[in-house]
Protein backbone atom coordinates (compact mmCIF):
# COMPACT_ATOMS: atom_id res chain seq x y z
CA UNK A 1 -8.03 -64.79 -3.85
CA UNK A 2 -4.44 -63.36 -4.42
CA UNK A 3 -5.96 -61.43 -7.14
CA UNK A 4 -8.81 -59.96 -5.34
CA UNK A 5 -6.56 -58.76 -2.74
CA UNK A 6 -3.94 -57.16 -4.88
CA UNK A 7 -7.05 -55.37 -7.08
CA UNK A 8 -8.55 -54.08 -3.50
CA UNK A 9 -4.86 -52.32 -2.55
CA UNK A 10 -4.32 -51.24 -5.53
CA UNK A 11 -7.46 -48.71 -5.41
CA UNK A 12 -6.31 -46.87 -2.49
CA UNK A 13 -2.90 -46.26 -4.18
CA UNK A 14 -4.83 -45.37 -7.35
CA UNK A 15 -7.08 -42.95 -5.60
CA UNK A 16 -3.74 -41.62 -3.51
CA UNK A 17 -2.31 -40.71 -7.26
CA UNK A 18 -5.78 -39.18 -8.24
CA UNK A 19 -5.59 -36.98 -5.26
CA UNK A 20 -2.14 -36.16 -6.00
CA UNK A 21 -2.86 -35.26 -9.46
CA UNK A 22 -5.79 -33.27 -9.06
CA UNK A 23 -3.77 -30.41 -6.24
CA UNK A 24 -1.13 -30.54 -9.21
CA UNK A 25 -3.68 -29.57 -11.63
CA UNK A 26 -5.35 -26.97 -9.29
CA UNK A 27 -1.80 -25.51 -8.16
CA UNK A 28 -1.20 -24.72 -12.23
CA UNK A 29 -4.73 -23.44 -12.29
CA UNK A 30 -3.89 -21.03 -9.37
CA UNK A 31 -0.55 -20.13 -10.58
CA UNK A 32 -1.85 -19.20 -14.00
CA UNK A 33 -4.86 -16.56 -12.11
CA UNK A 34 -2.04 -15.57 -10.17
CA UNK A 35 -0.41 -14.65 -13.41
CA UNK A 36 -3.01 -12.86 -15.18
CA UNK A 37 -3.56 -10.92 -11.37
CA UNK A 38 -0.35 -9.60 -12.00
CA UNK A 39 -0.59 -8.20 -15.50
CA UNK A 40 0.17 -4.51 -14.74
CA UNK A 41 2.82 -5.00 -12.55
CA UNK A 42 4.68 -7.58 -15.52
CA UNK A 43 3.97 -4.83 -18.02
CA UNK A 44 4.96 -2.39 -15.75
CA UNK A 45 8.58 -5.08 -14.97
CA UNK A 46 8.74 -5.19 -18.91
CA UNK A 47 8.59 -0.87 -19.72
CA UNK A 48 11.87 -1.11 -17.15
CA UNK A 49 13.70 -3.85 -18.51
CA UNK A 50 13.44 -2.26 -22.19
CA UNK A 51 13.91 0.98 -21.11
CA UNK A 52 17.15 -0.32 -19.78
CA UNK A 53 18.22 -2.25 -23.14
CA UNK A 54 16.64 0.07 -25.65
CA UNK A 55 18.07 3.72 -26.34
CA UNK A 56 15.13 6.38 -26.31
CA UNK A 57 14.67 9.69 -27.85
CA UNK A 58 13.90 10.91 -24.15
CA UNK A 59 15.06 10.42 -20.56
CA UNK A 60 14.29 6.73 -19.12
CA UNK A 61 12.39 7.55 -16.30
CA UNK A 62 9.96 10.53 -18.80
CA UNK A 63 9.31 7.64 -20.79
CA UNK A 64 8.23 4.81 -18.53
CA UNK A 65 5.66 7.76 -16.76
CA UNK A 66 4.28 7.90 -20.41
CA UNK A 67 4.08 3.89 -20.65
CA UNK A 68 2.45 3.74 -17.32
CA UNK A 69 -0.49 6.03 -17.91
CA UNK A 70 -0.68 4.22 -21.49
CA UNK A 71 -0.87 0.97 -19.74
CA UNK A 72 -3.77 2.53 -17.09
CA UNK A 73 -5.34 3.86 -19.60
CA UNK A 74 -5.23 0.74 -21.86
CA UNK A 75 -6.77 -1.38 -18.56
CA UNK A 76 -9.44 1.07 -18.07
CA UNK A 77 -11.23 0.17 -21.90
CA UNK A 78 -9.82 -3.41 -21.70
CA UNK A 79 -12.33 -2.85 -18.91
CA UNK A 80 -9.56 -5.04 -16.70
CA UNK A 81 -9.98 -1.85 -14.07
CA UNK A 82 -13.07 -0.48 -13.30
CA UNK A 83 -13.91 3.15 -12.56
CA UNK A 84 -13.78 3.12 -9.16
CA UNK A 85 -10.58 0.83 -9.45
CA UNK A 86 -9.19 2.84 -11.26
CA UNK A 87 -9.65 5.82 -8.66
CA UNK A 88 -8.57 3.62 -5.94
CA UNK A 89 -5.31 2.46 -7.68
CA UNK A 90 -4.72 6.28 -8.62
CA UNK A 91 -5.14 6.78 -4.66
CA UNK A 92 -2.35 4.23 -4.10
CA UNK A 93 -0.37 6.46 -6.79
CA UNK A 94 -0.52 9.60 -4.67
CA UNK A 95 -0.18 7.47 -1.43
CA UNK A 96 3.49 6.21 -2.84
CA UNK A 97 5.08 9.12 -4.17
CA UNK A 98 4.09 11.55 -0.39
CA UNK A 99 5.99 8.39 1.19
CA UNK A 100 8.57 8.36 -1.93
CA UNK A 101 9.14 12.09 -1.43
CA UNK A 102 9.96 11.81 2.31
CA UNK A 103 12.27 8.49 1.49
CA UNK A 104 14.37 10.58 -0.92
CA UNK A 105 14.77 13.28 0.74
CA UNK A 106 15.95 11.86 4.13
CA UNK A 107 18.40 9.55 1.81
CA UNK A 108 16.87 6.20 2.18
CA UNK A 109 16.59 5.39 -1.52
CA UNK A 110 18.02 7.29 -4.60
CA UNK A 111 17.02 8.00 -8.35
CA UNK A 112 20.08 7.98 -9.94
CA UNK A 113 18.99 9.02 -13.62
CA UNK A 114 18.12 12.48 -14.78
CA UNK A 115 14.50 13.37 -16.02
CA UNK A 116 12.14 16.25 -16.53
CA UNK A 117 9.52 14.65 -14.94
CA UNK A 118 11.06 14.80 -11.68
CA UNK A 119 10.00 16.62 -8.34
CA UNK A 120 12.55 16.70 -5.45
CA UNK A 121 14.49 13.42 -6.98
CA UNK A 122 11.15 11.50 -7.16
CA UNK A 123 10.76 10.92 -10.38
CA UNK A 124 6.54 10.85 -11.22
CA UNK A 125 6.50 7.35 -12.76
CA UNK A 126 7.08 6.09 -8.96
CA UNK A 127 4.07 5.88 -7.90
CA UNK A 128 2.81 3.52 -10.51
CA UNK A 129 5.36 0.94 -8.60
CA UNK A 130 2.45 0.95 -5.92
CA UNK A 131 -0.10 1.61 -8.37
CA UNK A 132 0.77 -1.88 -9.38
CA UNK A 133 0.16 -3.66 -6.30
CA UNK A 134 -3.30 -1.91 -5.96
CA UNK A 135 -3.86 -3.30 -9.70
CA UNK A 136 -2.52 -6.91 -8.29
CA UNK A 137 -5.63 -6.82 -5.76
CA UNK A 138 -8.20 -5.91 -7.79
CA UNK A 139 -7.37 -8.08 -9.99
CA UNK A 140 -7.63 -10.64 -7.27
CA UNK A 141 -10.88 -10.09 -5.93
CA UNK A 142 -12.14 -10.80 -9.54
CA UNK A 143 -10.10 -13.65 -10.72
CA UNK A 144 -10.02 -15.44 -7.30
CA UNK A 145 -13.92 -14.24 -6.18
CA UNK A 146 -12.32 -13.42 -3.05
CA UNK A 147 -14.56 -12.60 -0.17
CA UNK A 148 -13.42 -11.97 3.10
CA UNK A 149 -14.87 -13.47 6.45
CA UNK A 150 -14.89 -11.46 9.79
CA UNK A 151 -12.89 -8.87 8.92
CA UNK A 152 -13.01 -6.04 11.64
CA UNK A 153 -12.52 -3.06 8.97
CA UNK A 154 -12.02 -0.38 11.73
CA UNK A 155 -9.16 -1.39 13.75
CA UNK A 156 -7.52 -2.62 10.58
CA UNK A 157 -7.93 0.72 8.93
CA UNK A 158 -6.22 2.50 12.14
CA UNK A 159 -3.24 -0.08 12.15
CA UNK A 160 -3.17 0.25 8.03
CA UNK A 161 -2.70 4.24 8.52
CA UNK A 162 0.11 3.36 11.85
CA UNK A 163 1.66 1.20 9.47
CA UNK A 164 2.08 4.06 6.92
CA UNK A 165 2.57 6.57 9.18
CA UNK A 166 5.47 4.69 10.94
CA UNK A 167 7.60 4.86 7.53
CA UNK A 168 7.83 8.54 8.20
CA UNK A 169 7.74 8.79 12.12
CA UNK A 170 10.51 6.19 12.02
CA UNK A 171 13.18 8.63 11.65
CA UNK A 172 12.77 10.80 14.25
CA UNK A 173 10.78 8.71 17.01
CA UNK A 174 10.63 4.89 18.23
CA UNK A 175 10.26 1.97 15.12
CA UNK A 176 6.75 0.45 16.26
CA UNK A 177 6.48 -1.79 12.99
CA UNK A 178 6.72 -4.77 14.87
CA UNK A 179 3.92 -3.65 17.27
CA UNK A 180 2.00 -2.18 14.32
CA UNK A 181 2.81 -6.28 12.95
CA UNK A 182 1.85 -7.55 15.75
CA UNK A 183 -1.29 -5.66 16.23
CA UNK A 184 -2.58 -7.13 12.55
CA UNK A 185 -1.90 -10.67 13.90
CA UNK A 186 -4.32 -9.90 16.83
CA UNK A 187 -7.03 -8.04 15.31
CA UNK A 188 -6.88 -10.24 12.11
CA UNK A 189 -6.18 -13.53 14.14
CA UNK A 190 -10.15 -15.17 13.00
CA UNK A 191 -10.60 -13.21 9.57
CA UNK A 192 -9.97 -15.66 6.63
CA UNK A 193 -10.21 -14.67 2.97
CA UNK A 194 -12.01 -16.67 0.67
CA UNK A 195 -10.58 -17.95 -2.92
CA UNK A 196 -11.59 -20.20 -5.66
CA UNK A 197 -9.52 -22.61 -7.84
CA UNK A 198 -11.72 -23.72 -10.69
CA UNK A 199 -14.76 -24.99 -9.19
CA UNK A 200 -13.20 -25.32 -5.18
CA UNK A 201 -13.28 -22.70 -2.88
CA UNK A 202 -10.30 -22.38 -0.40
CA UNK A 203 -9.60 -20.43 2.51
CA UNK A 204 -6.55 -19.10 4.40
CA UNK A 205 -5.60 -16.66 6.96
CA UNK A 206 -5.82 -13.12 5.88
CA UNK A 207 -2.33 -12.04 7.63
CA UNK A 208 -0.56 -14.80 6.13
CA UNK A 209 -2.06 -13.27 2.69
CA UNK A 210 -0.97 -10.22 3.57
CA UNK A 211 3.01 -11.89 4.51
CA UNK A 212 3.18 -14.35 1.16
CA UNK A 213 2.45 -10.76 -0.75
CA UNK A 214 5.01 -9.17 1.21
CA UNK A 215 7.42 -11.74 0.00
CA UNK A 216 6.73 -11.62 -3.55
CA UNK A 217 6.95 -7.97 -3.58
CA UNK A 218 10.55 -8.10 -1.65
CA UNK A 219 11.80 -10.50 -4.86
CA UNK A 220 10.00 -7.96 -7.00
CA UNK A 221 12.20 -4.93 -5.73
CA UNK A 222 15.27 -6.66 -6.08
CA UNK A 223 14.21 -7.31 -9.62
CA UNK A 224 13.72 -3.66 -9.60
CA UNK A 225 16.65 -2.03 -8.18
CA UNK A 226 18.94 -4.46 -10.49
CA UNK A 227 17.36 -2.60 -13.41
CA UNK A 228 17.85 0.81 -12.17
CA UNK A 229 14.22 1.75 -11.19
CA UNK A 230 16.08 3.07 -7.75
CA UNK A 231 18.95 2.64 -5.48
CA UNK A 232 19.64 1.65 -1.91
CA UNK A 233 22.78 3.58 -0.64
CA UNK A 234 24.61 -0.22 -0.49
CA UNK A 235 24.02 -0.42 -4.19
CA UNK A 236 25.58 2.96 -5.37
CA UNK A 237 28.83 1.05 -6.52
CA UNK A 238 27.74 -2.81 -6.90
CA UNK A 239 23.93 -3.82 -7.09
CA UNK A 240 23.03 -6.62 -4.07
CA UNK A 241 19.94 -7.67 -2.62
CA UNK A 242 17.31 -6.08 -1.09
CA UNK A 243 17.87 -6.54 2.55
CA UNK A 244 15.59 -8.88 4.14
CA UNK A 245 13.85 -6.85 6.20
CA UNK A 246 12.07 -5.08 3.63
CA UNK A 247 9.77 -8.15 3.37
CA UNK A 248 8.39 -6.68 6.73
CA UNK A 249 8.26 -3.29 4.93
CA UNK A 250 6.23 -4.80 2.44
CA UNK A 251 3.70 -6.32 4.35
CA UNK A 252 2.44 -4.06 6.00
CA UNK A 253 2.31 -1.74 2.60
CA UNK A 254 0.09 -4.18 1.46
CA UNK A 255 -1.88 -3.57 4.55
CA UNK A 256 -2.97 0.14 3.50
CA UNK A 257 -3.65 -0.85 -0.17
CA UNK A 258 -5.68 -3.67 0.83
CA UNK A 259 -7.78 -1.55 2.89
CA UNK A 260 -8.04 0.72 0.52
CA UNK A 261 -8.97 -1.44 -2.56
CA UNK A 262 -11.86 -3.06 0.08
CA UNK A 263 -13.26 0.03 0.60
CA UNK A 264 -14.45 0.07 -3.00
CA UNK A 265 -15.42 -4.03 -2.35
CA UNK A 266 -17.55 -2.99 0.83
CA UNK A 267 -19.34 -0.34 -1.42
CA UNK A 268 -19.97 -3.00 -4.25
CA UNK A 269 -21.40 -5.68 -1.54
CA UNK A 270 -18.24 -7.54 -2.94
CA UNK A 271 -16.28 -8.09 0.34
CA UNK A 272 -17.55 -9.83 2.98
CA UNK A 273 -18.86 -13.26 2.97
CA UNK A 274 -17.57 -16.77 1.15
CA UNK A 275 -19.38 -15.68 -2.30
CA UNK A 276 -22.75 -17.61 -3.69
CA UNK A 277 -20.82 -21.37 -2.52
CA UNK A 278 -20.11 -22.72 0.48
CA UNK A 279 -16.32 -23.45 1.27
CA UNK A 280 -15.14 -26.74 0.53
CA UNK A 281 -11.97 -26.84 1.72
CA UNK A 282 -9.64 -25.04 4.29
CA UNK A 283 -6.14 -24.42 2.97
CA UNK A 284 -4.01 -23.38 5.87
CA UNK A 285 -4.83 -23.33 9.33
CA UNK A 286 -3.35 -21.50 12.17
């Protein structure tokens, strides 16, 4: 009888570790997608740590605008990008280097190196920083399937486009980030994006998506700045972090590209929806 009873509570503990083991298995499994989603943007992290340790024939920041259209181009007939990915990501190029061109000029970042390949301090390779996160999405919505539920594409293009515009306006008028924030929560508050893990599909708030990416970019940029790619004013003499508050910054810059890359989605009939399966699990919850 003893026996019985110890088997019988024993198989909830058994099916406890099963449970346990099985998230650890699917948290690798997302990690490594997560990974390959982020293959431009390491390539891009690797040109500018080897450009800082290697001596070139030519100036550092010449060289890694070489490497980066290399890289593009290599992603285009990997077929990793497609076409119209790769005219969306170029749009994310342009979009960064009008807002890098204001930022330098009004003194709220530097290039400190010399290069031909520079136009009013920006040097051209910049904009392939926020080519990269365009790359990072793409890459998403065909490693992860995403699809996105109840997303209300018009008001989240206008707030995308305050969002940028409030990086320039900034300077001269009232900061409205945090109302431009705020306004994503609302307007965003029942669209979830859909994701799969091997064979689950999971589901979490698309603002929070839009926050976690924010944060992973902010670690990014310190990465960055420590190997010279630019320079905050506090880091003319001694390198230190990032402040915090660019993790705001961040977010919402992932706002614009994410409308921009689901432009193309919407086009393909790749956007909306949970994809052929029905959930089976909710991640987060608000």
């Amino acid at each position: 009888m003893a026996t019985h009873v110890e088997g019988a509570s024993a198989r909830p503990r058994e099916a406890a570790w099963r449970r346990v083991g099985h998230g650890l298995a699917q948290l690798v499994r997302f990690a490594w997608v997560e990974l390959q989603c982020c293959t431009f943007a390491a390539a891009l992290f690797l040109g500018l740590a080897v450009s800082r340790a290697v001596p070139l024939p030519v100036a550092r920041y010449d060289a890694l605008l070489a490497y980066a259209v290399v890289l593009t181009v290599v992603f285009f007939l990997l077929r990793l990008e497609t076409a119209r990915e790769v005219a969306v990501i170029l749009a994310f190029h342009l979009v960064g280097l009008g807002l890098e061109l204001f930022k330098v000029r009004v003194g709220s970042w530097a290039y400190p190196e010399d290069a031909r390949t520079k136009v009013a301090g920006v040097p051209l390779y910049a904009g392939f920083m926020y080519a990269a996160v365009g790359s990072y999405i793409c890459q998403a919505f065909r490693r992860f399937d995403l699809r996105v539920d109840r997303f209300p594409f018009v008001p989240a293009v206008l707030l995308a486009v305050a969002a940028y515009a409030n990086f320039f306006t900034h300077h001269y008028l009232p900061d409205v980030r945090v109302l431009v924030a705020a306004g994503f929560v609302v307007v965003l508050w029942r669209s979830r994006v859909w994701f799969s893990v091997g064979e689950r599909r999971y589901a979490m708030p698309l603002s929070l998506s839009f926050v976690l990416i924010g944060f992973f970019l902010w670690l990014a940029e310190n990465g960055a700045t420590f190997l010279g790619a630019w320079r905050y004013p506090d880091q003319a003499r001694l390198w230190q972090l990032v402040h915090v508050g660019k993790w705001g910054s961040w977010a919402l810059l992932v706002s614009l590209s994410f409308v921009l890359v689901a432009a193309v989605k919407v086009q393909e009939g790749r956007f909306y929806g949970s994809a052929d399966a029905e959930p089976a699990v909710t991640l987060v919850r608000p």
